[in-house]
Protein backbone atom coordinates (compact mmCIF):
# COMPACT_ATOMS: atom_id res chain seq x y z
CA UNK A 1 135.33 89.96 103.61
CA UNK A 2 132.97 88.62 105.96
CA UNK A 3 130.37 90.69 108.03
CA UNK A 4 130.68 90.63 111.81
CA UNK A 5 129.51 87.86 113.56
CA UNK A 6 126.35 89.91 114.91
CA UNK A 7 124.93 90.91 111.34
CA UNK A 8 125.59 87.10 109.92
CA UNK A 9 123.63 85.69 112.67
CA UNK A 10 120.71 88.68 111.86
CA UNK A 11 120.82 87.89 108.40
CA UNK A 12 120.36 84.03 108.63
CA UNK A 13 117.82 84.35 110.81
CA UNK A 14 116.02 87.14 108.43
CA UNK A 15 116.65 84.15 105.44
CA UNK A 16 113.87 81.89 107.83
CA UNK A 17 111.17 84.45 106.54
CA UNK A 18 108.97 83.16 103.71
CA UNK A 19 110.22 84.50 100.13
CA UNK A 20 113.24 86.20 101.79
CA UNK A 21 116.95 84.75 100.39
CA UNK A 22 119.89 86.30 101.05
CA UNK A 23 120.40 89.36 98.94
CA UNK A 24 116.62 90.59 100.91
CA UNK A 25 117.91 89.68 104.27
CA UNK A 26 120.74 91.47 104.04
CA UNK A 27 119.11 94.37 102.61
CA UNK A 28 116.48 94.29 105.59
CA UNK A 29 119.80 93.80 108.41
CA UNK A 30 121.51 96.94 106.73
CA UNK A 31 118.28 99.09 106.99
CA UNK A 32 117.58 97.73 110.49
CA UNK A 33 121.30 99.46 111.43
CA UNK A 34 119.61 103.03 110.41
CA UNK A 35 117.07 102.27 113.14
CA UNK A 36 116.73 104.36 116.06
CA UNK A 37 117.52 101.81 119.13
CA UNK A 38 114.03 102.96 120.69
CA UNK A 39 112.99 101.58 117.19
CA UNK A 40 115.41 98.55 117.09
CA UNK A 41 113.90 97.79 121.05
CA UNK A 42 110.42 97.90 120.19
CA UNK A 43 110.89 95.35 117.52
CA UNK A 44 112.52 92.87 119.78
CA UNK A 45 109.91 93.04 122.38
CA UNK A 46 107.27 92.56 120.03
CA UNK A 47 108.81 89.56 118.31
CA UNK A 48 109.82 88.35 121.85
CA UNK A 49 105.94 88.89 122.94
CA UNK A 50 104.70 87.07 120.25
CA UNK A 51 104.10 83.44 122.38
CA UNK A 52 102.46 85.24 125.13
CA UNK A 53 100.20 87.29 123.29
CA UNK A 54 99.34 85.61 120.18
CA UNK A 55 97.43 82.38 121.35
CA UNK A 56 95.50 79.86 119.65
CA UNK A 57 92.10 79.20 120.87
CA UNK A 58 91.60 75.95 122.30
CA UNK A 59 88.42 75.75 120.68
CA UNK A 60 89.02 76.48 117.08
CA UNK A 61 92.46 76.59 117.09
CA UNK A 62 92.17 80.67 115.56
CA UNK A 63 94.95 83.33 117.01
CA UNK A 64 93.45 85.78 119.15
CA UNK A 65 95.13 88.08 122.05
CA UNK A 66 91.99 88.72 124.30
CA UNK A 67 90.55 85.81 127.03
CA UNK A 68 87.55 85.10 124.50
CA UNK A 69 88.05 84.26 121.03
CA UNK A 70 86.36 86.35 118.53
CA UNK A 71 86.34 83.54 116.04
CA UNK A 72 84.20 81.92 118.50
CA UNK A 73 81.72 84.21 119.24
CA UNK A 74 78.15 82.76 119.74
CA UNK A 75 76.72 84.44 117.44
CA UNK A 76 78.26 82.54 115.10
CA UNK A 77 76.85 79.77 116.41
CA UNK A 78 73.34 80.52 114.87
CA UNK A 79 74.38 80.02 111.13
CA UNK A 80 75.20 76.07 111.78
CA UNK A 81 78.21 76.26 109.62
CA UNK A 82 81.79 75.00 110.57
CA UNK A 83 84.54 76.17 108.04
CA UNK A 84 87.46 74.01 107.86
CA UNK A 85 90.84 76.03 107.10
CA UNK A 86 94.54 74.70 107.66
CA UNK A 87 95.96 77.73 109.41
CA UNK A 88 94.89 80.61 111.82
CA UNK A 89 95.86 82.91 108.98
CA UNK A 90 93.14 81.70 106.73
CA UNK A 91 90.10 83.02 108.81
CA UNK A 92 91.38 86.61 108.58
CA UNK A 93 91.35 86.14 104.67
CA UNK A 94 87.98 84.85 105.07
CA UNK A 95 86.74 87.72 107.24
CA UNK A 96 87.96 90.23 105.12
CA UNK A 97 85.08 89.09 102.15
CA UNK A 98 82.53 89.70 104.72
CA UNK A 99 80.99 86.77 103.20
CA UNK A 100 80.64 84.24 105.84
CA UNK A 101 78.81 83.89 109.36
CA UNK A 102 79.86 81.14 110.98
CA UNK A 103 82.09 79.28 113.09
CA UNK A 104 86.10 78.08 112.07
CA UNK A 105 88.20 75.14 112.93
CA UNK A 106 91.95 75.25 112.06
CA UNK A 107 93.43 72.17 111.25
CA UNK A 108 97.10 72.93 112.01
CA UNK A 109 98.52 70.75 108.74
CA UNK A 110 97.89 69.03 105.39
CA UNK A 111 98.22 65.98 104.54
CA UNK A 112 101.82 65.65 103.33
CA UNK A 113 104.18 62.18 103.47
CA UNK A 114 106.80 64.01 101.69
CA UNK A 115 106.93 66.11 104.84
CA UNK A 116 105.79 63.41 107.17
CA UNK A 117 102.67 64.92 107.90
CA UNK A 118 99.78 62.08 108.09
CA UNK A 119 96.12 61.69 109.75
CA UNK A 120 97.40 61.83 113.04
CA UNK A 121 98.34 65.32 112.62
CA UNK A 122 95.09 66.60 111.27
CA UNK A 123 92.99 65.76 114.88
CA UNK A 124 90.25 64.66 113.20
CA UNK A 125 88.57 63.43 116.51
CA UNK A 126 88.49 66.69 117.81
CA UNK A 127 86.59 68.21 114.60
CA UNK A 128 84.16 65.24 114.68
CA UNK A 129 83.61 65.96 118.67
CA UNK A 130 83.02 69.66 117.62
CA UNK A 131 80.98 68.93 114.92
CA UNK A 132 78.62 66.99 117.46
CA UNK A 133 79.15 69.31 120.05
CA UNK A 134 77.87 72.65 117.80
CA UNK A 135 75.30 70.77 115.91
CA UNK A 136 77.01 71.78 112.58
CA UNK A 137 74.77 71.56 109.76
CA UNK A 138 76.91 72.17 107.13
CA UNK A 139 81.44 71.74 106.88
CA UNK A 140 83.29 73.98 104.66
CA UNK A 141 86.12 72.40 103.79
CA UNK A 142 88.42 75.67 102.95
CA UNK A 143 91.69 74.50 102.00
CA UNK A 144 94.26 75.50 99.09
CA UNK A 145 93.64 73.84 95.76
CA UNK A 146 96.71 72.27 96.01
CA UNK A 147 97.67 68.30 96.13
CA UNK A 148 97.96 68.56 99.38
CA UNK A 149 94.49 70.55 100.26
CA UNK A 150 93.01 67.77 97.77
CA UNK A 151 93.95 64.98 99.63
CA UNK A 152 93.23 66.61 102.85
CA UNK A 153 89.71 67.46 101.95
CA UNK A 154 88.76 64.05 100.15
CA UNK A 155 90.52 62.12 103.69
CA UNK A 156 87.94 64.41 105.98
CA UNK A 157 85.21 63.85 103.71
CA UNK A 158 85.84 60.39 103.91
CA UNK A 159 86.34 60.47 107.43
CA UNK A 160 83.12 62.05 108.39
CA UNK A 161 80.75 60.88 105.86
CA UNK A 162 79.12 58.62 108.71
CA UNK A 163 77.98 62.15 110.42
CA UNK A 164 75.51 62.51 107.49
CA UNK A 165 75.96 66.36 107.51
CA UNK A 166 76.10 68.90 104.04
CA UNK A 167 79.65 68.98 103.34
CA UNK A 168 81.01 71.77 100.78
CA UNK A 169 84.33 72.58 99.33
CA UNK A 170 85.49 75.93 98.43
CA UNK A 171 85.71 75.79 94.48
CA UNK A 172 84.72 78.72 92.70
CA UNK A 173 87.15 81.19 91.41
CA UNK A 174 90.18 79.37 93.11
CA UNK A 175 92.17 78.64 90.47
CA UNK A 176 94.06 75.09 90.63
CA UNK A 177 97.44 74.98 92.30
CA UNK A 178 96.67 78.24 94.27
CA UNK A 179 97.52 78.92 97.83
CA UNK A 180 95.55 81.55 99.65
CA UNK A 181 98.55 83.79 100.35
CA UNK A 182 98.57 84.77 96.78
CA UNK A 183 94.34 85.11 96.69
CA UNK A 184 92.69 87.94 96.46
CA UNK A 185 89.77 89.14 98.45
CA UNK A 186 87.23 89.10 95.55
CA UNK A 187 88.12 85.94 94.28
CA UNK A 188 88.14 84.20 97.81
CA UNK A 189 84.55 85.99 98.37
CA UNK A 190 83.11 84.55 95.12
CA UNK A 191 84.96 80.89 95.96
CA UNK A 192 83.12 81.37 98.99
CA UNK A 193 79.57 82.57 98.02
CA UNK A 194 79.81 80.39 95.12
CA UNK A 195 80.76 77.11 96.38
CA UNK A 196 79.10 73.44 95.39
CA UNK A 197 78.98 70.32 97.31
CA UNK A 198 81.67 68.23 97.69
């Protein structure tokens, strides 16, 4: 027997979460129908709340929910490095070492043709204008040690080699083929304090 109309359409759209098939999203559906609707109401508005207060900085590209970024802090300025990650979510994992002082700049993609993702996507203009523009003295190129963080990072350091600035790769204690949702913070602190030029 099928389930009502209502609960398929919650359960599919549960099934667009990362790692969640269908025996989790129904599981999640049926314990979201033991939910208070106070509970169930709170839930919508903060998924339907999420474009207006989740924002990407225009200047790194970070999430934040206040008018100044805290990613971008001045502060930050002072250590002259410029971290390059692929995803907002990747600077909280790199706060949460406590390990580094400066400055971020989120890509948005890797390099991937399988998924049609190419140079175009990566904005590299706007990195080499910020790089200018901050006086960067070293990039930290801080992308999973996948083949598609590979390719990325060897394309930007090919791309900006005529900046003549220290360019670094996170290496140490990332094991190959990780990504950093599955990274700890003690191994992404040692990749970090431990990294080698690149």
């Amino acid at each position: 027997m099928k389930y009502p109309l209502h609960l398929q359409k919650l359960i599919e759209n549960l099934k667009r979460l990362p790692g969640v098939g269908l025996k989790s999203a129904e599981r999640f559906a049926f314990h979201m129908l033991d939910w208070k609707s106070d509970q169930l109401a709170e839930f919508a508005n903060l998924i339907k709340d999420v474009p207006e207060k989740l924002k990407a900085c225009s200047e790194c590209g970070c999430l934040s929910d206040h008018i100044n970024c805290k990613f971008c802090d001045p502060y930050r300025l002072r250590a002259g490095l410029l971290c390059v990650i692929s995803t907002p979510k990747d600077a909280f994992a790199i706060e949460q070492t406590r390990e580094y002082p400066g400055l971020y700049h989120v890509l948005g993609a890797l390099l991937s043709p399988l998924e049609g993702k190419g140079p175009d996507q990566l904005n590299v203009h706007a990195l080499r204008e910020r790089i200018k523009k901050l006086g960067t003295k070293e990039l930290i190129i801080a992308l999973d040690s996948t083949l598609e963080g590979d390719a990325t990072a060897l394309f930007l350091r090919r791309e900006l080699e005529d900046l003549q600035l220290h360019v670094s790769r996170l290496a140490f204690g990332l094991p190959m083929g990780s990504s950093f949702d599955y990274v700890d913070g003690g191994t992404l602190a040692r990749a970090l304090s431990g990294r080698g030029s690149f």
